[in-house]
PDB file of N, CA and C in Angstrom:
ATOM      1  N   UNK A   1       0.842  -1.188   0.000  1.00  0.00           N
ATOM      2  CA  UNK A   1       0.000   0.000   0.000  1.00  0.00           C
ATOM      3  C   UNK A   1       0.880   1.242   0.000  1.00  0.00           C
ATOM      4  N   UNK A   2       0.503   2.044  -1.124  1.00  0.00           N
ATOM      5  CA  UNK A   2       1.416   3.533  -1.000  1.00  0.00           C
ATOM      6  C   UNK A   2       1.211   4.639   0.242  1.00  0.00           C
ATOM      7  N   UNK A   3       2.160   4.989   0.468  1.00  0.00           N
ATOM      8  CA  UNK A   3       1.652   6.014   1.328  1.00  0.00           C
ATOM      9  C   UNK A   3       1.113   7.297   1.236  1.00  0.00           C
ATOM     10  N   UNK A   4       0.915   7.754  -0.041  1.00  0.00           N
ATOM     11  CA  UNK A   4       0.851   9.028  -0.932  1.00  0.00           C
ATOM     12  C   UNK A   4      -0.954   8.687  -0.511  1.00  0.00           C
ATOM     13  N   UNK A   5      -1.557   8.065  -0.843  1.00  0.00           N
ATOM     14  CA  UNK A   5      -3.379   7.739  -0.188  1.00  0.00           C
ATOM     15  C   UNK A   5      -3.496   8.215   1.092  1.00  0.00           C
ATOM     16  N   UNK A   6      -2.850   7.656   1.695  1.00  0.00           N
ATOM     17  CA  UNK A   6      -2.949   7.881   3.343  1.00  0.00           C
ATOM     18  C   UNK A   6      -2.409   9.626   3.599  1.00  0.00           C
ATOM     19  N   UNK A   7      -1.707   9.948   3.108  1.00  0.00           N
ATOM     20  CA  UNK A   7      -1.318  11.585   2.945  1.00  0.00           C
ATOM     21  C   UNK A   7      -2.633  12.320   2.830  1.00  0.00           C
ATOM     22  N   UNK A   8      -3.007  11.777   1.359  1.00  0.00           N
ATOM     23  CA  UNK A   8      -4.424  12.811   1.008  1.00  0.00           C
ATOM     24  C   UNK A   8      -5.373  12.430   1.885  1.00  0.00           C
ATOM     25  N   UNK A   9      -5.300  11.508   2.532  1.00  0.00           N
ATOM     26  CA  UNK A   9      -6.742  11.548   3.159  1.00  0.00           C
ATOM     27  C   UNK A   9      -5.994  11.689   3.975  1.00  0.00           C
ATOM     28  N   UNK A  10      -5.224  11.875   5.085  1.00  0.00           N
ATOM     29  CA  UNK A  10      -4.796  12.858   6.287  1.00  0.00           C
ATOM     30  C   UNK A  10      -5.101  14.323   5.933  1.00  0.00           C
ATOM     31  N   UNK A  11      -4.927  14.879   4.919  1.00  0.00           N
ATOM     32  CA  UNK A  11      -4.402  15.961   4.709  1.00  0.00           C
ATOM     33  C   UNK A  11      -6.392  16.741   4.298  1.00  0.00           C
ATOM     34  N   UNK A  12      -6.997  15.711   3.976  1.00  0.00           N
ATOM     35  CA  UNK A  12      -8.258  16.018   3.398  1.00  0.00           C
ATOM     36  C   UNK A  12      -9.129  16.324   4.913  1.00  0.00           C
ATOM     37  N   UNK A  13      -8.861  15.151   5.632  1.00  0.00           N
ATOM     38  CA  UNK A  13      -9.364  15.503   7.008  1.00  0.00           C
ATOM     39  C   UNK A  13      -8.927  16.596   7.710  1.00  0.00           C
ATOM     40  N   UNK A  14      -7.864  16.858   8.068  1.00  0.00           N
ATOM     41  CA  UNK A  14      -7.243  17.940   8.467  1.00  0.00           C
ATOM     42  C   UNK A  14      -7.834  18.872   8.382  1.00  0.00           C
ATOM     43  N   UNK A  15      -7.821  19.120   6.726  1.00  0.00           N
ATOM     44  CA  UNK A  15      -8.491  20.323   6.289  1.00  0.00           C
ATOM     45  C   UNK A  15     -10.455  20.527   6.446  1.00  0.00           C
ATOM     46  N   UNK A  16     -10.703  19.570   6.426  1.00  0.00           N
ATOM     47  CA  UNK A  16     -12.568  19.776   6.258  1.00  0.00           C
ATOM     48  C   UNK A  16     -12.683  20.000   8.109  1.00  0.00           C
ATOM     49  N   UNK A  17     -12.107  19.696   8.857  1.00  0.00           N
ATOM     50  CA  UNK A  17     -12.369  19.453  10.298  1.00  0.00           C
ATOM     51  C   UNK A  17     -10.951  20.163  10.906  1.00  0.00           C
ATOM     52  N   UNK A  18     -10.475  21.248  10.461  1.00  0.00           N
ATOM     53  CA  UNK A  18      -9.225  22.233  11.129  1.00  0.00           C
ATOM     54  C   UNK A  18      -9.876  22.932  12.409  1.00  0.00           C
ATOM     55  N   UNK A  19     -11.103  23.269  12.111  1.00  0.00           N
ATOM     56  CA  UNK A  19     -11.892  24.058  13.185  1.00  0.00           C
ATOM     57  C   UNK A  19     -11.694  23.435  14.317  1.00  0.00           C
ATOM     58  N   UNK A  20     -12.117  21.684  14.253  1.00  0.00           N
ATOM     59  CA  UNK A  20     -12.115  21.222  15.460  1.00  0.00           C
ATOM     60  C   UNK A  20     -10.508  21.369  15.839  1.00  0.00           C
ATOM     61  N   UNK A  21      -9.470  20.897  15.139  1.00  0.00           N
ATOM     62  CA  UNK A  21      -8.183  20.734  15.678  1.00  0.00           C
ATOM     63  C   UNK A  21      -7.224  22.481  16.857  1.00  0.00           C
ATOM     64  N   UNK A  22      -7.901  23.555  15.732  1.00  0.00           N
ATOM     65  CA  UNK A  22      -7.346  24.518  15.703  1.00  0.00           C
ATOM     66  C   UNK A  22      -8.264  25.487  16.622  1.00  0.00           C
ATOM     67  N   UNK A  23      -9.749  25.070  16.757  1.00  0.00           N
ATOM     68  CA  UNK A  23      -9.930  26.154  17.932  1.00  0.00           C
ATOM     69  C   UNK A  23      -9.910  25.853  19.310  1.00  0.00           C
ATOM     70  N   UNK A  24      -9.698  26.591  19.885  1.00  0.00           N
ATOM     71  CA  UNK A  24      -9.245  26.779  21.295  1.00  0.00           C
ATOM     72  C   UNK A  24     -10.787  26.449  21.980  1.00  0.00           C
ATOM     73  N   UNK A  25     -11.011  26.062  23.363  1.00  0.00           N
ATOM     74  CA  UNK A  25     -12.056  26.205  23.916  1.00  0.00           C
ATOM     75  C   UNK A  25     -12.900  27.259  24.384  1.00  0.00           C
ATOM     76  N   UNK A  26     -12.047  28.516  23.969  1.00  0.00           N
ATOM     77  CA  UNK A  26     -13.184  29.537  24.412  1.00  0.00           C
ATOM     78  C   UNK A  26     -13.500  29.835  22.717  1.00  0.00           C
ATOM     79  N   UNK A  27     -13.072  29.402  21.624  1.00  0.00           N
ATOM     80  CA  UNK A  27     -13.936  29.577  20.882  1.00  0.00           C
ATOM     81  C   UNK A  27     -14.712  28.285  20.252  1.00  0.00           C
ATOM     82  N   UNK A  28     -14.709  27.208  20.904  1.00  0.00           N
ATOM     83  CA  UNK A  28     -15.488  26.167  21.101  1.00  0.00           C
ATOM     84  C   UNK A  28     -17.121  26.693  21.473  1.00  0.00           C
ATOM     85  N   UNK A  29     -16.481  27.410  22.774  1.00  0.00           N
ATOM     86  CA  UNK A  29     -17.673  27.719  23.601  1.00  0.00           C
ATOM     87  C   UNK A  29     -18.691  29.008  23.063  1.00  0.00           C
ATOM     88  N   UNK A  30     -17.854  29.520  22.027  1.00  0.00           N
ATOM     89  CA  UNK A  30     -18.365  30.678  21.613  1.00  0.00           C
ATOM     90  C   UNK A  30     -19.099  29.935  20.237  1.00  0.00           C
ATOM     91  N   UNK A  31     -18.731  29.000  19.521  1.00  0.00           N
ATOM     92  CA  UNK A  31     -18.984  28.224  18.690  1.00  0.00           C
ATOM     93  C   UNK A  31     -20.864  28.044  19.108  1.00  0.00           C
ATOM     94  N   UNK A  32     -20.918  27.306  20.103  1.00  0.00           N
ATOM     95  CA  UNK A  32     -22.278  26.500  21.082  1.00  0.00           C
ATOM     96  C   UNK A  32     -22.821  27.221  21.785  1.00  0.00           C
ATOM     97  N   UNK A  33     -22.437  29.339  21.640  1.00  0.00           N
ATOM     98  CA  UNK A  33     -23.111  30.379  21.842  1.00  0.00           C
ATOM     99  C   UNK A  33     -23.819  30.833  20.885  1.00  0.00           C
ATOM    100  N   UNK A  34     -23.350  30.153  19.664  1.00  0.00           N
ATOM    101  CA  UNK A  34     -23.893  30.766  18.425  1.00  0.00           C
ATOM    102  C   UNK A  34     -25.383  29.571  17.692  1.00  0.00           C
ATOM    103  N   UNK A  35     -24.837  28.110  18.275  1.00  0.00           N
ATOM    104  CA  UNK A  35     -25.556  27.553  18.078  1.00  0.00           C
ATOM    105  C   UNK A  35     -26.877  27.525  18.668  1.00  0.00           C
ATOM    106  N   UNK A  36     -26.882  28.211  20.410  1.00  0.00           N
ATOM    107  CA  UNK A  36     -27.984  28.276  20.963  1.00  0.00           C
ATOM    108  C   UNK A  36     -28.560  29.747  20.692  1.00  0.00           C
ATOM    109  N   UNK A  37     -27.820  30.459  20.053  1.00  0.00           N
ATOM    110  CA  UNK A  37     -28.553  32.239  19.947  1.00  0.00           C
ATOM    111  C   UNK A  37     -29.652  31.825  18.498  1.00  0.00           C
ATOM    112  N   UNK A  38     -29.341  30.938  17.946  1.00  0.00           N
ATOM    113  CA  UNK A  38     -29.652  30.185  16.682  1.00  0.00           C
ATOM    114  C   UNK A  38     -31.280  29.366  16.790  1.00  0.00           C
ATOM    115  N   UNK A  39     -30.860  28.721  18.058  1.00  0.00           N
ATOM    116  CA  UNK A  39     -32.350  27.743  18.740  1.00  0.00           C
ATOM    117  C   UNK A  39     -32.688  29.085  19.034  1.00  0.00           C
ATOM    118  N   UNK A  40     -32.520  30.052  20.312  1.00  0.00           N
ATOM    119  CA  UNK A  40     -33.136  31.123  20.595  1.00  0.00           C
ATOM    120  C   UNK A  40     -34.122  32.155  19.904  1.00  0.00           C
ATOM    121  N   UNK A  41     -33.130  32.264  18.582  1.00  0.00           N
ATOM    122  CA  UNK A  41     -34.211  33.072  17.220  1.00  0.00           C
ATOM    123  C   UNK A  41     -35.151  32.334  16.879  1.00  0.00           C
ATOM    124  N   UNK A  42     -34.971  31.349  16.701  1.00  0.00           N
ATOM    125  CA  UNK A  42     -35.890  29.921  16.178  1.00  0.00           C
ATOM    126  C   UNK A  42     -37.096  30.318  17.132  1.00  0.00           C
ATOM    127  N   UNK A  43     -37.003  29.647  18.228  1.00  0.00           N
ATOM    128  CA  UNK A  43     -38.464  30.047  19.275  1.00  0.00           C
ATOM    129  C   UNK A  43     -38.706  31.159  19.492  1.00  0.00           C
ATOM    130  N   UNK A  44     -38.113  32.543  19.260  1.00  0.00           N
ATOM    131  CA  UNK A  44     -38.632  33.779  19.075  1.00  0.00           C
ATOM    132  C   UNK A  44     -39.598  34.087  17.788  1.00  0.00           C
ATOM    133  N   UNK A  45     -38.639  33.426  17.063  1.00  0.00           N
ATOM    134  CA  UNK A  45     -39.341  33.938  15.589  1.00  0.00           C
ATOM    135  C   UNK A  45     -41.325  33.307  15.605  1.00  0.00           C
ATOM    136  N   UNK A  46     -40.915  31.666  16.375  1.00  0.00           N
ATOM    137  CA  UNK A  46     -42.447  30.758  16.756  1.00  0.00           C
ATOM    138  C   UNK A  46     -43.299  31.460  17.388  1.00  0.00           C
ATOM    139  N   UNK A  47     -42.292  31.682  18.563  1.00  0.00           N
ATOM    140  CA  UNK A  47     -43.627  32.527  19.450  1.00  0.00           C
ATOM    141  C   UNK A  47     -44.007  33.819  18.936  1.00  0.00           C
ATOM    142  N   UNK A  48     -44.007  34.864  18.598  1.00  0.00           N
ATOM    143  CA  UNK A  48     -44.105  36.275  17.447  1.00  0.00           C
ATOM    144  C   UNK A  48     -45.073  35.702  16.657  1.00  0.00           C
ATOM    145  N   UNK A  49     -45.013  34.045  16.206  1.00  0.00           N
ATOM    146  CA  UNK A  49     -45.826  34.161  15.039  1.00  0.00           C
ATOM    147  C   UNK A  49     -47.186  34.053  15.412  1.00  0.00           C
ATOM    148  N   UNK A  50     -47.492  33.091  16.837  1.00  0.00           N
ATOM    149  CA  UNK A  50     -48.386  32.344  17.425  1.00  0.00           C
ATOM    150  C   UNK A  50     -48.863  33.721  18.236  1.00  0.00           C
ATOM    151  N   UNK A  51     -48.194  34.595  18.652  1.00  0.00           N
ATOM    152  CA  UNK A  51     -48.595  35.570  19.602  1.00  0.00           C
ATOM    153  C   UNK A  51     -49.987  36.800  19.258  1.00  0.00           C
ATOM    154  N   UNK A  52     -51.088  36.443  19.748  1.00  0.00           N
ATOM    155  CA  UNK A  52     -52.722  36.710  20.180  1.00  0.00           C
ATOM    156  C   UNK A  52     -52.820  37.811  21.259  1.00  0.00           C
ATOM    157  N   UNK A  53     -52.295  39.366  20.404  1.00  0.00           N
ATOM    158  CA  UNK A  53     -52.427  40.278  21.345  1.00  0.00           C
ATOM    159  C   UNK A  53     -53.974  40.307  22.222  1.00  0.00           C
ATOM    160  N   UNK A  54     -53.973  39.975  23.487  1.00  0.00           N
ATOM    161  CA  UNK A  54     -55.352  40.350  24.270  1.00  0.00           C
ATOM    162  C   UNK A  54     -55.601  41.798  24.441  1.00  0.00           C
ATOM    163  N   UNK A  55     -56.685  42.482  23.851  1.00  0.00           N
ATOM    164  CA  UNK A  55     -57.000  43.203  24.265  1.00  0.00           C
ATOM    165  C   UNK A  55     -57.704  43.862  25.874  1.00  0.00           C
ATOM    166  N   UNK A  56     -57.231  43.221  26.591  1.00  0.00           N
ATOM    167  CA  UNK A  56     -57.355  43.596  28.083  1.00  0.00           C
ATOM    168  C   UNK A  56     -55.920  43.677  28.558  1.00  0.00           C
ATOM    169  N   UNK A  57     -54.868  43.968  28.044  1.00  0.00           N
ATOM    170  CA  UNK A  57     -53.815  43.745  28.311  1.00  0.00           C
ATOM    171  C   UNK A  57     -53.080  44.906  28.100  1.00  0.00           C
ATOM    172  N   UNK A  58     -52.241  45.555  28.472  1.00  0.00           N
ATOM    173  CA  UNK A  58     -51.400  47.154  28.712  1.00  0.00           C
ATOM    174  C   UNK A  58     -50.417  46.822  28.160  1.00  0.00           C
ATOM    175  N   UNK A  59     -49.571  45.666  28.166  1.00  0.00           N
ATOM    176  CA  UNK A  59     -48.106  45.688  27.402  1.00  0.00           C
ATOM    177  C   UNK A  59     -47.891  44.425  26.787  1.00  0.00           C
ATOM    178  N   UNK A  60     -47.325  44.081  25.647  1.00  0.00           N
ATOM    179  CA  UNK A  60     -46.892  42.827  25.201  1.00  0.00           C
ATOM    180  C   UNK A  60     -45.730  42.923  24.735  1.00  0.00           C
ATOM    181  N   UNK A  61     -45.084  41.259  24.778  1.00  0.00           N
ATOM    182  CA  UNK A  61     -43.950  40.995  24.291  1.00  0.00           C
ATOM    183  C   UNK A  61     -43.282  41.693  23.402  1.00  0.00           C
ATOM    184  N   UNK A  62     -42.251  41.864  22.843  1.00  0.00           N
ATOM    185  CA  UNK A  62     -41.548  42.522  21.515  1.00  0.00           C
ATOM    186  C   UNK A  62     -40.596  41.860  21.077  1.00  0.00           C
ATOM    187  N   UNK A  63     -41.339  40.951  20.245  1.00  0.00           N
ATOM    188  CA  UNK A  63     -40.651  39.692  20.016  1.00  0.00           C
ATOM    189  C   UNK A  63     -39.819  40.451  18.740  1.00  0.00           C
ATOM    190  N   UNK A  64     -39.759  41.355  17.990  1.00  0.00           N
ATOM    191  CA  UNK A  64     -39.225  41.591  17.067  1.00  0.00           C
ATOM    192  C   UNK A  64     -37.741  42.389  17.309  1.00  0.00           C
ATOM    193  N   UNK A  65     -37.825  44.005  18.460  1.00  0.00           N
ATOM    194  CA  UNK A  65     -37.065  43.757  18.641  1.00  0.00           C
ATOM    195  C   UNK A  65     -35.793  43.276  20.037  1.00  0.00           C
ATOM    196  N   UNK A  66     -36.431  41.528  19.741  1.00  0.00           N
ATOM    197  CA  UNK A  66     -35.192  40.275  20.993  1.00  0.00           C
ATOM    198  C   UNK A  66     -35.048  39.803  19.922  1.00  0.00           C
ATOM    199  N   UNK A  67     -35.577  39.614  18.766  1.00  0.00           N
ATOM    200  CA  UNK A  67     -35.109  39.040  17.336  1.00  0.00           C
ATOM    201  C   UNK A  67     -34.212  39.634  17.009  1.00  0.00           C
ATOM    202  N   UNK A  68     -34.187  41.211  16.691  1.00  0.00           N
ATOM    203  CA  UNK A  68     -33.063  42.188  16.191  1.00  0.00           C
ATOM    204  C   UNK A  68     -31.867  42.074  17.011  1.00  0.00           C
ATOM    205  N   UNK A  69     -31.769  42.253  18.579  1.00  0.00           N
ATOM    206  CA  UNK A  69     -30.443  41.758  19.250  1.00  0.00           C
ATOM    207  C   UNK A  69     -30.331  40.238  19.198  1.00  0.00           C
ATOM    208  N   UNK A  70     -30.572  39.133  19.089  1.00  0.00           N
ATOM    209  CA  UNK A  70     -30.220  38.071  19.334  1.00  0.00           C
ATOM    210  C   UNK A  70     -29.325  37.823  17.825  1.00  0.00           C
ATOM    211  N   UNK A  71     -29.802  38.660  16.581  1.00  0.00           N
ATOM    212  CA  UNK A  71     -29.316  38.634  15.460  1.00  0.00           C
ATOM    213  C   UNK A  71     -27.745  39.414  15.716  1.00  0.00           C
ATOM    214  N   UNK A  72     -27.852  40.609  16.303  1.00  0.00           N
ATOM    215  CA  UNK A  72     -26.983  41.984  16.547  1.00  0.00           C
ATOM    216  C   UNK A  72     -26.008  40.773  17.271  1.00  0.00           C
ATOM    217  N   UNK A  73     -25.979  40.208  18.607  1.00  0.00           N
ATOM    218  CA  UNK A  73     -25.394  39.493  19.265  1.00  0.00           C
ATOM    219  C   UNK A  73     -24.882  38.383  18.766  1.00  0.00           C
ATOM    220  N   UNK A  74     -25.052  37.893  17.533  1.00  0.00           N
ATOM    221  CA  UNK A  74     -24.981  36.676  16.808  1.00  0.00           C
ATOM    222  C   UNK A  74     -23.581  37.364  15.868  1.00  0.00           C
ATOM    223  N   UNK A  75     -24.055  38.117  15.280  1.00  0.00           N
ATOM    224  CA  UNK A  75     -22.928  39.042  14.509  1.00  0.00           C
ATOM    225  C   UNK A  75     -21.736  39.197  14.623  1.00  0.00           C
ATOM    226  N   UNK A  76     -22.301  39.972  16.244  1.00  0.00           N
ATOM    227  CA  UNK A  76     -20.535  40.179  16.783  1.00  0.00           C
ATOM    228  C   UNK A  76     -19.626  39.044  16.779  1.00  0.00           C
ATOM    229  N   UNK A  77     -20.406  37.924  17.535  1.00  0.00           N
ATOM    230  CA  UNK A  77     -19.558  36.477  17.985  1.00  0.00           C
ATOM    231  C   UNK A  77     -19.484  36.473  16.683  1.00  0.00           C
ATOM    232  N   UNK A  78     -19.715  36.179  15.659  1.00  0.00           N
ATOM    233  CA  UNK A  78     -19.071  35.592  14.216  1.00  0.00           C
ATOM    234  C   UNK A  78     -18.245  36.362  13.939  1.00  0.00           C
ATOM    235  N   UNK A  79     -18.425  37.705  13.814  1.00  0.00           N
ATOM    236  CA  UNK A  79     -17.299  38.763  13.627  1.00  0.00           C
ATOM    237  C   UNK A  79     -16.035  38.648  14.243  1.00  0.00           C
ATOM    238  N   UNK A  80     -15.869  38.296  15.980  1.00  0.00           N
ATOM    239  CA  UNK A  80     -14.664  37.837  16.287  1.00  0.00           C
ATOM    240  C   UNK A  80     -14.130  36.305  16.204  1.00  0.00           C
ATOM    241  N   UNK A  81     -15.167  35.618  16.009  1.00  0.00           N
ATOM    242  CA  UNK A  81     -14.529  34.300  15.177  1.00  0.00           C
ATOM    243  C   UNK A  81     -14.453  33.953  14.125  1.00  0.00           C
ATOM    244  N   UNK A  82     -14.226  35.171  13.152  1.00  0.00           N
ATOM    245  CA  UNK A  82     -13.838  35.040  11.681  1.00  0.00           C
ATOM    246  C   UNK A  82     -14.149  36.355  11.106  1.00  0.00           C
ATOM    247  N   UNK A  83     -13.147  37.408  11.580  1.00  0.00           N
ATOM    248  CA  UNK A  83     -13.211  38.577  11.521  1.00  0.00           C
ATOM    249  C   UNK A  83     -12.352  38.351   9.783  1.00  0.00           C
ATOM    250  N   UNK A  84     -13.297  39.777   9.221  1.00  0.00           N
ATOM    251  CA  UNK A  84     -13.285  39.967   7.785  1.00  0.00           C
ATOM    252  C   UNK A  84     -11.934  41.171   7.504  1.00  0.00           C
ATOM    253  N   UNK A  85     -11.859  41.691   8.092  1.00  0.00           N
ATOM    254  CA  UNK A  85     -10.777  42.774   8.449  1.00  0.00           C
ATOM    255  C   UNK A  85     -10.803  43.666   9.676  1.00  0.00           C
ATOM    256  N   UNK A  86      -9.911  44.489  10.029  1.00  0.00           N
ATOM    257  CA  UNK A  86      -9.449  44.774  11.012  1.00  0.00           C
ATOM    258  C   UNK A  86     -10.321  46.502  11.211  1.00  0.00           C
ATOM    259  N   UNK A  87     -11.294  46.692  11.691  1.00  0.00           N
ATOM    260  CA  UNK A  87     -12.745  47.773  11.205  1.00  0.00           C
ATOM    261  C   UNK A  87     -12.723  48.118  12.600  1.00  0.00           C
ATOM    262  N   UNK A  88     -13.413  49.346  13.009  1.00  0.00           N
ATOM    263  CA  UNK A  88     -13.917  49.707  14.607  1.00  0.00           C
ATOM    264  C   UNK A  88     -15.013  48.705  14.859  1.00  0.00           C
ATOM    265  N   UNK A  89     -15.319  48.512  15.658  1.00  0.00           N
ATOM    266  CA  UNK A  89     -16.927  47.940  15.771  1.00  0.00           C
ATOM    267  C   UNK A  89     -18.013  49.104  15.786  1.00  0.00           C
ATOM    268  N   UNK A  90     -18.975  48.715  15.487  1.00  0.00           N
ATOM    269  CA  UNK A  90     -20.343  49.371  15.465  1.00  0.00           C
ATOM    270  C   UNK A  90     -20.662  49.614  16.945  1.00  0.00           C
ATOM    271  N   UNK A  91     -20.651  50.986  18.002  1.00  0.00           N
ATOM    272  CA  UNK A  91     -21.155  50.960  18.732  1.00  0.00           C
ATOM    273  C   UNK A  91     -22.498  51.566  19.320  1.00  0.00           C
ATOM    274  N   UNK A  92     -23.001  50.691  18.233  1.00  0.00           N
ATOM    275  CA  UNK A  92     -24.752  50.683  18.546  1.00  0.00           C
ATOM    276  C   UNK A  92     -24.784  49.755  20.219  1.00  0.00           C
ATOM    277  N   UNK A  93     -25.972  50.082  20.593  1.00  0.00           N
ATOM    278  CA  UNK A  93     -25.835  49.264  22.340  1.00  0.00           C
ATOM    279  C   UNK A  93     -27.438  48.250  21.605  1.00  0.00           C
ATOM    280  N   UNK A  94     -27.569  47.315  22.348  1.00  0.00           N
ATOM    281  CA  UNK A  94     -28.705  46.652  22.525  1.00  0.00           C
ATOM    282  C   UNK A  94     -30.035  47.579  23.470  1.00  0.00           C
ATOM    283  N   UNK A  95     -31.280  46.695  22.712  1.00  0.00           N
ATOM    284  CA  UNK A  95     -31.996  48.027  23.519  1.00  0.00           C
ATOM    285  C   UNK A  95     -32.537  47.502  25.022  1.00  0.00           C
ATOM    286  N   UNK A  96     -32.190  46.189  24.666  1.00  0.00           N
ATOM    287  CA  UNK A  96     -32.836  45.254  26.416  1.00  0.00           C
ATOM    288  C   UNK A  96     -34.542  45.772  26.884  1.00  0.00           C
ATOM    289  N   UNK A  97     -34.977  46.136  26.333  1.00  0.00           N
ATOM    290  CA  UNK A  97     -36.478  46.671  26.809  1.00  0.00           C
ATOM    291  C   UNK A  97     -37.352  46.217  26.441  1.00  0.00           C
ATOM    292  N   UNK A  98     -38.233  44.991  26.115  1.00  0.00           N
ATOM    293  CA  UNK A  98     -39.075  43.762  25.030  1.00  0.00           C
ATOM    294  C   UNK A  98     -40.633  44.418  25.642  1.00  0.00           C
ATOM    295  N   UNK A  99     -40.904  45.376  26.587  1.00  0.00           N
ATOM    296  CA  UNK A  99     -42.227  45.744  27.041  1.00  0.00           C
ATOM    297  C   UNK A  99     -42.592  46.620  25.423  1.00  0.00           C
ATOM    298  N   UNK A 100     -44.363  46.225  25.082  1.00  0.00           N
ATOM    299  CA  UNK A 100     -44.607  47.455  24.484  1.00  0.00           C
ATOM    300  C   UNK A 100     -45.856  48.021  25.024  1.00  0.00           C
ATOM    301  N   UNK A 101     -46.502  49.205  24.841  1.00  0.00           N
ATOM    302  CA  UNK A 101     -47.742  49.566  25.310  1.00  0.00           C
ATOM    303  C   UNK A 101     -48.438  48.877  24.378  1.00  0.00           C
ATOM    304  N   UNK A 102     -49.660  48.325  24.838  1.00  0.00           N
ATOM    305  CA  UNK A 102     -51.234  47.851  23.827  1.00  0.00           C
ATOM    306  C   UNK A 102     -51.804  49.235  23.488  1.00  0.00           C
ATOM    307  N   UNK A 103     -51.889  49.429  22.654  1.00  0.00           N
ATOM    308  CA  UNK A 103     -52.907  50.616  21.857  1.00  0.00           C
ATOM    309  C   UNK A 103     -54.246  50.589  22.489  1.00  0.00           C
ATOM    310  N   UNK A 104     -54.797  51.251  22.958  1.00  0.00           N
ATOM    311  CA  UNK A 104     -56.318  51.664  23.738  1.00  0.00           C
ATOM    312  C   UNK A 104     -56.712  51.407  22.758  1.00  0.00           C
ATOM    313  N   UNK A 105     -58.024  50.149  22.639  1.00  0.00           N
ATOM    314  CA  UNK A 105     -58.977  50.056  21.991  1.00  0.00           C
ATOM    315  C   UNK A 105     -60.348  50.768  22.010  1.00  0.00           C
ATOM    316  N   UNK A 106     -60.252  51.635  23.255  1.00  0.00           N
ATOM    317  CA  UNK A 106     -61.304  52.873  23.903  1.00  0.00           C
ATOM    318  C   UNK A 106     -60.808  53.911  23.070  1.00  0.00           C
ATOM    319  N   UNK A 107     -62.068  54.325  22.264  1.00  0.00           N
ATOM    320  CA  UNK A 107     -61.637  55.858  21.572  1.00  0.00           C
ATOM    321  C   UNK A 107     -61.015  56.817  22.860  1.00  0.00           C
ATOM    322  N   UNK A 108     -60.640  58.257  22.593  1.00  0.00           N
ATOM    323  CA  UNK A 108     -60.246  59.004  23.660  1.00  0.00           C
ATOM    324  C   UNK A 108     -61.573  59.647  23.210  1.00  0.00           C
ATOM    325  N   UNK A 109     -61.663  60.333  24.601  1.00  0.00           N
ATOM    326  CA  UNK A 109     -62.797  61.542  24.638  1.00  0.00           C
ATOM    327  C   UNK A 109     -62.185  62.432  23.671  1.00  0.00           C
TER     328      UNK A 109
END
């Protein structure tokens, strides 16, 4: 058996699966931050769709924007684990506030 086979397919693995060899565990962990911000949008995007504003109700969810930061937050982590060039960051802040007012279904006087 040559050994020149066993090369390319060392060399083929290596390469399709470097990520695993070559990242470190905090970007492992940042890896399985991205995968759960991922599930997270997923059941945001579900619940937003399913969501039955009650009209007896003063404030609801804002599922759109925990969609917009969970996206914003998704960004960055990709941005520092496979930064495109060397840029300021965007310092937009998250807005953290998901309350909205319900619109009065009572005309005003």
């Amino acid at each position: 058996m040559s050994v020149f086979p066993i090369r390319v397919l060392m060399l083929t693995v290596i390469a399709f699966h470097s990520d695993c060899f070559a990242a470190s565990e905090h970007e492992q962990q940042l890896s399985l931050l991205i995968r759960q911000l991922d599930t997270l949008d997923t059941l945001a995007q579900q619940a937003s769709r399913y969501e039955v504003p009650e009209s007896n109700t003063r404030y609801r969810f804002d599922y759109a924007r925990l969609i917009q930061d969970i996206q914003r937050i998704r960004q960055g982590v990709q941005g520092y684990l496979s930064p495109s060039r060397a840029q300021p960051r965007d310092p937009t802040e998250l807005v953290g506030d998901y309350r909205l007012d319900t619109p009065s279904v009572e005309p005003s006087p």
